[in-house]
PDB file of N, CA and C in Angstrom:
ATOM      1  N   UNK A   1      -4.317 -11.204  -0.933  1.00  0.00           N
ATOM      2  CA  UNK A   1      -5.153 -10.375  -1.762  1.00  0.00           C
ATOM      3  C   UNK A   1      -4.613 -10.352  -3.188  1.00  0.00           C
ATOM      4  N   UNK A   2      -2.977 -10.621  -2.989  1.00  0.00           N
ATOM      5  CA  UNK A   2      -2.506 -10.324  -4.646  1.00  0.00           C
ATOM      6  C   UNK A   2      -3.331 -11.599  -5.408  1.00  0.00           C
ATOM      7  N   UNK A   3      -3.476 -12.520  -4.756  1.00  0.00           N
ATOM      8  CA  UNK A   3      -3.763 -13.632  -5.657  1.00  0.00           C
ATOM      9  C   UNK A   3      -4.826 -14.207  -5.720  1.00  0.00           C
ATOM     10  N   UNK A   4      -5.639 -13.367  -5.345  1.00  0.00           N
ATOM     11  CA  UNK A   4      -7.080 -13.312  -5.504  1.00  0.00           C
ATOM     12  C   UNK A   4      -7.308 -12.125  -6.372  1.00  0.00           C
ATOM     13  N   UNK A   5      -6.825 -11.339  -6.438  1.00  0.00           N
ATOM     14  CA  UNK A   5      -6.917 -10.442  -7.602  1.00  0.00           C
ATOM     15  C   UNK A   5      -6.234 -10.769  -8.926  1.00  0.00           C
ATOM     16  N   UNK A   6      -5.495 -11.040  -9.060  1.00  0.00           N
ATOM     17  CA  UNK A   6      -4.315 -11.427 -10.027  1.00  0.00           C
ATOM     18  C   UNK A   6      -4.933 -12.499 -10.823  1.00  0.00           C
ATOM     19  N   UNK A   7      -4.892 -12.185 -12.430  1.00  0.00           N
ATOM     20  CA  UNK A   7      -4.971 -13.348 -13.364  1.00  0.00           C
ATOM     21  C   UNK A   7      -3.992 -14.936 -13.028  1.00  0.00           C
ATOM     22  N   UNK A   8      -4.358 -15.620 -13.962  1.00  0.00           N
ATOM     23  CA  UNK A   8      -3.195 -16.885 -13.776  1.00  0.00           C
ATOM     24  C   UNK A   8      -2.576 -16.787 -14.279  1.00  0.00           C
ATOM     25  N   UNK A   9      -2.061 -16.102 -15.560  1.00  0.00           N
ATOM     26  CA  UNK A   9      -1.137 -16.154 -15.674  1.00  0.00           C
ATOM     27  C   UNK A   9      -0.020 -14.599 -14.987  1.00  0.00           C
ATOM     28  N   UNK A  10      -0.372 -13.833 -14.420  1.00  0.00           N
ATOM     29  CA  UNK A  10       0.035 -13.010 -14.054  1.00  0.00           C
ATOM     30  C   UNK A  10       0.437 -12.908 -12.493  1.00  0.00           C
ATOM     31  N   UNK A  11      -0.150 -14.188 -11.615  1.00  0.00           N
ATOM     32  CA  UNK A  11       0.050 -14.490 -10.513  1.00  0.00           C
ATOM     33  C   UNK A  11       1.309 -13.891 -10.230  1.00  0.00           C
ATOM     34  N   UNK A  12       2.462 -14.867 -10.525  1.00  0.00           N
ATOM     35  CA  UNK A  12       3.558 -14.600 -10.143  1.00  0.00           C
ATOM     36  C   UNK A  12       4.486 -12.716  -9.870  1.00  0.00           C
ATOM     37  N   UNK A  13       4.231 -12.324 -10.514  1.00  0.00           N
ATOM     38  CA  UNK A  13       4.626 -10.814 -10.983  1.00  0.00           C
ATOM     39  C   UNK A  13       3.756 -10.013  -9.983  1.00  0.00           C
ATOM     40  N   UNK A  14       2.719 -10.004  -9.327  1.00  0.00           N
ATOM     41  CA  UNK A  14       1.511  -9.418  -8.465  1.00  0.00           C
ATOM     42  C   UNK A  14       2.353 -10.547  -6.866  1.00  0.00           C
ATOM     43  N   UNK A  15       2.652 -11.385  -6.882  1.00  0.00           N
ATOM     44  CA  UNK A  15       3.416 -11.803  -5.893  1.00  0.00           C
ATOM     45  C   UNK A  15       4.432 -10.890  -5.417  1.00  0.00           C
ATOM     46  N   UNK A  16       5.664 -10.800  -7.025  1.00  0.00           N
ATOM     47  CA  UNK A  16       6.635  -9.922  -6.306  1.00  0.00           C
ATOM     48  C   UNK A  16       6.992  -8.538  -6.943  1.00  0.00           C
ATOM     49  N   UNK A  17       5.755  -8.432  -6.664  1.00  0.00           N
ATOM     50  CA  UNK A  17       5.307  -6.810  -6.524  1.00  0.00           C
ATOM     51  C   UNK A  17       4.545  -6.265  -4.685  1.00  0.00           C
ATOM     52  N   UNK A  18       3.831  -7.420  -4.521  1.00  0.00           N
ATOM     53  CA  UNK A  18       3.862  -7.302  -2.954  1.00  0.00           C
ATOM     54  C   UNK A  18       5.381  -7.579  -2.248  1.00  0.00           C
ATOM     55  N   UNK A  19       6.497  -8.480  -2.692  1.00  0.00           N
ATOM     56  CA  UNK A  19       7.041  -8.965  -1.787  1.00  0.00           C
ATOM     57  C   UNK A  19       7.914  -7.524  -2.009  1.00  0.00           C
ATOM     58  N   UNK A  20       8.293  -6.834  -3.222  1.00  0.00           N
ATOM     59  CA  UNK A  20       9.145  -5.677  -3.059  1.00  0.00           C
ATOM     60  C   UNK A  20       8.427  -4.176  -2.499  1.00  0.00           C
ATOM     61  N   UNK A  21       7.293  -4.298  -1.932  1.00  0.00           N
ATOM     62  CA  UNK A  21       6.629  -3.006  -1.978  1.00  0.00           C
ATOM     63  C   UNK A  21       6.978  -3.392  -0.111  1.00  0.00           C
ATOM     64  N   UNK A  22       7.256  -4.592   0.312  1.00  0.00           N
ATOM     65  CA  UNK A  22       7.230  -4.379   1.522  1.00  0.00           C
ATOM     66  C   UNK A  22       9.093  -3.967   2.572  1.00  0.00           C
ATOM     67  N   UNK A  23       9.979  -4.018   0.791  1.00  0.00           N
ATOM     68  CA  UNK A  23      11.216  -4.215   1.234  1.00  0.00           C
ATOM     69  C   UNK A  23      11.644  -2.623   0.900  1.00  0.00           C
ATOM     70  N   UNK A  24      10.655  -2.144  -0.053  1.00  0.00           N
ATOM     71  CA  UNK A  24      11.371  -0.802  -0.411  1.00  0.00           C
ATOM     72  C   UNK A  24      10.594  -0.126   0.968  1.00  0.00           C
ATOM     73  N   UNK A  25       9.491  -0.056   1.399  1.00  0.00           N
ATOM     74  CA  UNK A  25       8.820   0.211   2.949  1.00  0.00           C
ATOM     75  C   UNK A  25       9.917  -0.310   4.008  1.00  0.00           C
ATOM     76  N   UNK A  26      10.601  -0.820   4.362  1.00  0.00           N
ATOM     77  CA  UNK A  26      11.217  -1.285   5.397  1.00  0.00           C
ATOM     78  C   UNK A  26      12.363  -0.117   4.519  1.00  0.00           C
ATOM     79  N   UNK A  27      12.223   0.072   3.813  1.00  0.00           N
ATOM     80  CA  UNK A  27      14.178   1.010   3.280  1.00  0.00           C
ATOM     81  C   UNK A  27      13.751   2.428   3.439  1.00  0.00           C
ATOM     82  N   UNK A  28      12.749   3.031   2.741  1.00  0.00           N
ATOM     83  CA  UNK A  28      11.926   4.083   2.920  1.00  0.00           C
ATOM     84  C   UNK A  28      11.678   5.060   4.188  1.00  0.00           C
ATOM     85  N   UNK A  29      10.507   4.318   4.800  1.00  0.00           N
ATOM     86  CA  UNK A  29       9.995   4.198   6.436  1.00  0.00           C
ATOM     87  C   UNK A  29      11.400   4.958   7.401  1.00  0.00           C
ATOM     88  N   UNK A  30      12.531   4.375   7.313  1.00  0.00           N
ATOM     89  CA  UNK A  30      13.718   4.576   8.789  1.00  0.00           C
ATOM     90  C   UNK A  30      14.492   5.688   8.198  1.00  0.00           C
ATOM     91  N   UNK A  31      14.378   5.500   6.509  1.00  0.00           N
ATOM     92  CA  UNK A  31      15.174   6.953   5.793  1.00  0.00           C
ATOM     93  C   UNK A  31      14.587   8.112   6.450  1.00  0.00           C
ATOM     94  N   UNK A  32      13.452   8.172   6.101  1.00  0.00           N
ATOM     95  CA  UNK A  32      12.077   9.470   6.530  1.00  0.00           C
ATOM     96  C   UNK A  32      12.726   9.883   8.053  1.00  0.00           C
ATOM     97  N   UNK A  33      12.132   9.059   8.221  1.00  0.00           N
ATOM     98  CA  UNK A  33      11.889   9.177   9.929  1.00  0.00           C
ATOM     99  C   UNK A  33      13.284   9.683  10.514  1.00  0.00           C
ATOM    100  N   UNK A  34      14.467   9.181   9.599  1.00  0.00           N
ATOM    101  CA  UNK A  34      15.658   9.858  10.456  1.00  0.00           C
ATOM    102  C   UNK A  34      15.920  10.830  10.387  1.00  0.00           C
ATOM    103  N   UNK A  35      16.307  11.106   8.807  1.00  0.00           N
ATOM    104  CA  UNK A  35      15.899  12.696   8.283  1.00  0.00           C
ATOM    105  C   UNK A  35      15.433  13.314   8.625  1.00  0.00           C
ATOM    106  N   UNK A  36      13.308  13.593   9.110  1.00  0.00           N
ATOM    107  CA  UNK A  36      13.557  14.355   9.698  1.00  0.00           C
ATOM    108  C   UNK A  36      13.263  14.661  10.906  1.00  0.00           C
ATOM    109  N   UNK A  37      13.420  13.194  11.483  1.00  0.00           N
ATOM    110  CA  UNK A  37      13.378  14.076  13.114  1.00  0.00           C
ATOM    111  C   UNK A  37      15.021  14.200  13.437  1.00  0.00           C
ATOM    112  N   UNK A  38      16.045  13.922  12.752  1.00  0.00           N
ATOM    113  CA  UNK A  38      17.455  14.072  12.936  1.00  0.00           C
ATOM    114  C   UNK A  38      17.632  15.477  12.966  1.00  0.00           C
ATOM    115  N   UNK A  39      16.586  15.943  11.911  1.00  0.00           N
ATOM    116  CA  UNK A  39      16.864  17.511  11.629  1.00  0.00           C
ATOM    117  C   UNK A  39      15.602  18.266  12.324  1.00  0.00           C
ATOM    118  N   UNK A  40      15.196  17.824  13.515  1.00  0.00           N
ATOM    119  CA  UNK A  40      14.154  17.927  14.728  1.00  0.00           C
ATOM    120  C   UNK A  40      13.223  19.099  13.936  1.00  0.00           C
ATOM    121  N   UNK A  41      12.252  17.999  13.068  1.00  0.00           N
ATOM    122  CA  UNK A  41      11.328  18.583  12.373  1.00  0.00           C
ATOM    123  C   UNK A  41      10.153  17.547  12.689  1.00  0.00           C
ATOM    124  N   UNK A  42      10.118  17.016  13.958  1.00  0.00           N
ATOM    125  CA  UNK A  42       8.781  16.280  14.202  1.00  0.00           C
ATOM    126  C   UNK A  42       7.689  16.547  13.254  1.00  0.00           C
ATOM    127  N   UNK A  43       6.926  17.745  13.037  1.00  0.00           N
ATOM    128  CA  UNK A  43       5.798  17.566  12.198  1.00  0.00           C
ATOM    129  C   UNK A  43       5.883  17.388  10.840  1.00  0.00           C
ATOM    130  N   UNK A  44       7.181  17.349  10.464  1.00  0.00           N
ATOM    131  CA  UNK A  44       7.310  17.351   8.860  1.00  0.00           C
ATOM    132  C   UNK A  44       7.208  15.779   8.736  1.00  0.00           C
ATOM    133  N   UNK A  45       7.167  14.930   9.812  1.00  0.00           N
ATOM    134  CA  UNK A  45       7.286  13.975   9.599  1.00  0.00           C
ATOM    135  C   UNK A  45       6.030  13.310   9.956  1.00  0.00           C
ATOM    136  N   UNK A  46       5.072  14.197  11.024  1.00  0.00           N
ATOM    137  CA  UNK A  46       4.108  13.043  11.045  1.00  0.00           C
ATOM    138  C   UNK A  46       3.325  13.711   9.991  1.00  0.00           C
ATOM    139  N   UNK A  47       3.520  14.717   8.923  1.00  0.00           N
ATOM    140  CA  UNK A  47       2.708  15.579   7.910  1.00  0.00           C
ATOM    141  C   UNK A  47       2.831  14.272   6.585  1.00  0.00           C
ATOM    142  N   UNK A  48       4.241  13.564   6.481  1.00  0.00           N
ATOM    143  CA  UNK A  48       4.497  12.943   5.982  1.00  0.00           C
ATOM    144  C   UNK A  48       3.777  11.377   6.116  1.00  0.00           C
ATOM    145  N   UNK A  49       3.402  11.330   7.008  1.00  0.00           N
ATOM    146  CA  UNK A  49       2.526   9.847   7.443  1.00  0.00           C
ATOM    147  C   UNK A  49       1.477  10.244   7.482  1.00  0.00           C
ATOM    148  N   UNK A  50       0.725  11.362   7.521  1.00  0.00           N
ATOM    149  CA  UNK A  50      -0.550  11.602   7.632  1.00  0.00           C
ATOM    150  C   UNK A  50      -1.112  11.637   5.986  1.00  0.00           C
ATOM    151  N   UNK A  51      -0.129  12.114   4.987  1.00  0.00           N
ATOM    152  CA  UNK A  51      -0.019  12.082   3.728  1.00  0.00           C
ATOM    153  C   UNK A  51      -0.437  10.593   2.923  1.00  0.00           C
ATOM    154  N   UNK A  52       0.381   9.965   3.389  1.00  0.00           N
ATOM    155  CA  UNK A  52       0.865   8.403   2.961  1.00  0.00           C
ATOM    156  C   UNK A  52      -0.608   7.877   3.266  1.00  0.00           C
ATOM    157  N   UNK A  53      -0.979   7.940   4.928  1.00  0.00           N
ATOM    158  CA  UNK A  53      -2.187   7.151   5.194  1.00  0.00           C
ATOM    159  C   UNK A  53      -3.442   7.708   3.946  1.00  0.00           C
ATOM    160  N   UNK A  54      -3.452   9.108   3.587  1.00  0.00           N
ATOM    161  CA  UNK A  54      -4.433   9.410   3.031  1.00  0.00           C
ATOM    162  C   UNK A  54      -4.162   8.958   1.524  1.00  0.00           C
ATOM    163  N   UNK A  55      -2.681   8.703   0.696  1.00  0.00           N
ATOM    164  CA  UNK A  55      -3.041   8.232  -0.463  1.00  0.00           C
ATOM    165  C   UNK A  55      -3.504   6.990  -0.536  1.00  0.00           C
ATOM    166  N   UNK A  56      -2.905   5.997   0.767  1.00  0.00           N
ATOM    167  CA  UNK A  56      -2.950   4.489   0.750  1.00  0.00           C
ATOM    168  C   UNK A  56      -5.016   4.705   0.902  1.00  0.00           C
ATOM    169  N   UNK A  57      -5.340   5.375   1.686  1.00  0.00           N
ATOM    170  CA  UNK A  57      -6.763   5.166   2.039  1.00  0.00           C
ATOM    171  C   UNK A  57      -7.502   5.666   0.792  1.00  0.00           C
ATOM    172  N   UNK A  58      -7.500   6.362  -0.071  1.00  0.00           N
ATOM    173  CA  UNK A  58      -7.807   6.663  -1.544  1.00  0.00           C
ATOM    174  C   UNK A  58      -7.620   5.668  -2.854  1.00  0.00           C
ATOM    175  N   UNK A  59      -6.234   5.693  -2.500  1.00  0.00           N
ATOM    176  CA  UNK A  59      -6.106   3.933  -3.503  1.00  0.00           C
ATOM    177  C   UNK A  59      -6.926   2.761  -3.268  1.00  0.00           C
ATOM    178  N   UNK A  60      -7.118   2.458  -2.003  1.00  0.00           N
ATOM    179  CA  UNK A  60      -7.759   1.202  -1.378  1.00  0.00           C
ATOM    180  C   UNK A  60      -9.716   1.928  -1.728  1.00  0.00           C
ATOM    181  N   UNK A  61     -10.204   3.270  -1.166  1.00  0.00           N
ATOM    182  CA  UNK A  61     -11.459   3.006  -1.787  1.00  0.00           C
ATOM    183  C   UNK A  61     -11.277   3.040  -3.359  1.00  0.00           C
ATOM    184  N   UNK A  62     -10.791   3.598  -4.329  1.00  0.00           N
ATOM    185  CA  UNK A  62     -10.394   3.352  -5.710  1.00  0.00           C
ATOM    186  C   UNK A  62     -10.905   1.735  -6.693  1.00  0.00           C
ATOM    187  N   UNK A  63      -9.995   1.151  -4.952  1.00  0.00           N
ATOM    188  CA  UNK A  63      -9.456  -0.399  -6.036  1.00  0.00           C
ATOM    189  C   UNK A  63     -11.237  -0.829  -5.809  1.00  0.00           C
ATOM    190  N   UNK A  64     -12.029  -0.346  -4.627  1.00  0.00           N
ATOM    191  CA  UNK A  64     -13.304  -1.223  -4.817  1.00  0.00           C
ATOM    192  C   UNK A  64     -14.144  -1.335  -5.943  1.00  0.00           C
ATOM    193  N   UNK A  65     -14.047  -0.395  -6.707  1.00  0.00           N
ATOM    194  CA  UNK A  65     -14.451  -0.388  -7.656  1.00  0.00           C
ATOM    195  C   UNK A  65     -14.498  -0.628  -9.229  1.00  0.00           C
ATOM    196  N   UNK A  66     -13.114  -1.559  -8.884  1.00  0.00           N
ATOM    197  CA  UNK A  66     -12.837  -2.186 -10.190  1.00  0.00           C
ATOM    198  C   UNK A  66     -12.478  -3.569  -9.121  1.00  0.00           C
ATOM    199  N   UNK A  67     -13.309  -4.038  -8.339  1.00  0.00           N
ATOM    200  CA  UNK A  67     -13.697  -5.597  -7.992  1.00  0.00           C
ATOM    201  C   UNK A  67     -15.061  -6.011  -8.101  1.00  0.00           C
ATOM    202  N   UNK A  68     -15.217  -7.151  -8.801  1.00  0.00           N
ATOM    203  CA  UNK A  68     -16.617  -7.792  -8.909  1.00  0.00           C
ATOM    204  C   UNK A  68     -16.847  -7.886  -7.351  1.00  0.00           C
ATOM    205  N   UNK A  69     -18.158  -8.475  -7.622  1.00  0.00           N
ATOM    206  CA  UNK A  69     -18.453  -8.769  -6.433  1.00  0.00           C
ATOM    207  C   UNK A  69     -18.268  -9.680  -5.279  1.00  0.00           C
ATOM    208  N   UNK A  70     -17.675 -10.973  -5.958  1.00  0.00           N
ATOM    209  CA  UNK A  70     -17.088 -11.922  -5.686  1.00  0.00           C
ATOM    210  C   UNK A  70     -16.508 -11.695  -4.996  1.00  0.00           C
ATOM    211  N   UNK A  71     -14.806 -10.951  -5.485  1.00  0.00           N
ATOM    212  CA  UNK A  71     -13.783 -10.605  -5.325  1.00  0.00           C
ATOM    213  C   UNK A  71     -13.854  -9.908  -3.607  1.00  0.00           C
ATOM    214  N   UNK A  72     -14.427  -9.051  -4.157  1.00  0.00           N
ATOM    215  CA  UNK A  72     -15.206  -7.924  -2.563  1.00  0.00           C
ATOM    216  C   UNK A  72     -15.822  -8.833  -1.684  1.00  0.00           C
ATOM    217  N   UNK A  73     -16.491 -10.310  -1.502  1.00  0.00           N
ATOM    218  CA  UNK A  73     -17.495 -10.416  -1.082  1.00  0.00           C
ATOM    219  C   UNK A  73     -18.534  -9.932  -0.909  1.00  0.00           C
ATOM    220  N   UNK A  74     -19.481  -9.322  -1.745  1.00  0.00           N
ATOM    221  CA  UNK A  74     -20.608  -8.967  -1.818  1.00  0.00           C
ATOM    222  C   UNK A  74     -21.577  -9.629  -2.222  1.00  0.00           C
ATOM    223  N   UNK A  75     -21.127 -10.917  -3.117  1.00  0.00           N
ATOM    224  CA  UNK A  75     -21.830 -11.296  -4.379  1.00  0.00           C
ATOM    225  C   UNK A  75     -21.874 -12.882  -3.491  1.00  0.00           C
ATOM    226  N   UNK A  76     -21.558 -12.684  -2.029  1.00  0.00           N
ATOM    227  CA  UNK A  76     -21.112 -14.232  -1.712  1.00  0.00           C
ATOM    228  C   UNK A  76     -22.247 -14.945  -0.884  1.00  0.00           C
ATOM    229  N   UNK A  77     -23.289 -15.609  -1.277  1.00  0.00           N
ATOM    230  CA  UNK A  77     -24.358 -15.919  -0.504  1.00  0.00           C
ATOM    231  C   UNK A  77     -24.398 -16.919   0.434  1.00  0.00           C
TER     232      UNK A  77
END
């Protein structure tokens, strides 16, 4: 998706911006989760993923609307 969105000359940088969004998530993700169910606060934690899913699901309808149609497949006959 980065590189179908991404200019040419900007390719590269939208590459590793995915490749670090998935390394700071792998560092992130096991911090949370130990914290606080270590400190046996189960719901603070799935309050915390229920959070996340709802900004990620806000960003993602957001981005539709600054994609042509192309981009979206809409425009694709």
């Amino acid at each position: 998706m980065a590189n179908e969105l991404a200019p040419p000359h900007l390719r590269g940088r939208y590459n590793a911006l995915g490749s670090l969004q998935w390394n700071v998530a792998n560092t992130i993700g096991p911090l949370i989760a130990a914290v606080t169910l270590g400190q046996n606060l189960p719901y603070v934690w799935v309050g915390t993923l229920l959070v996340g899913c709802l900004v990620a699901s806000l960003l993602m309808s957001r981005l539709r609307l600054t994609l042509t149609p192309e981009q979206d497949g809409r425009g694709v006959a």
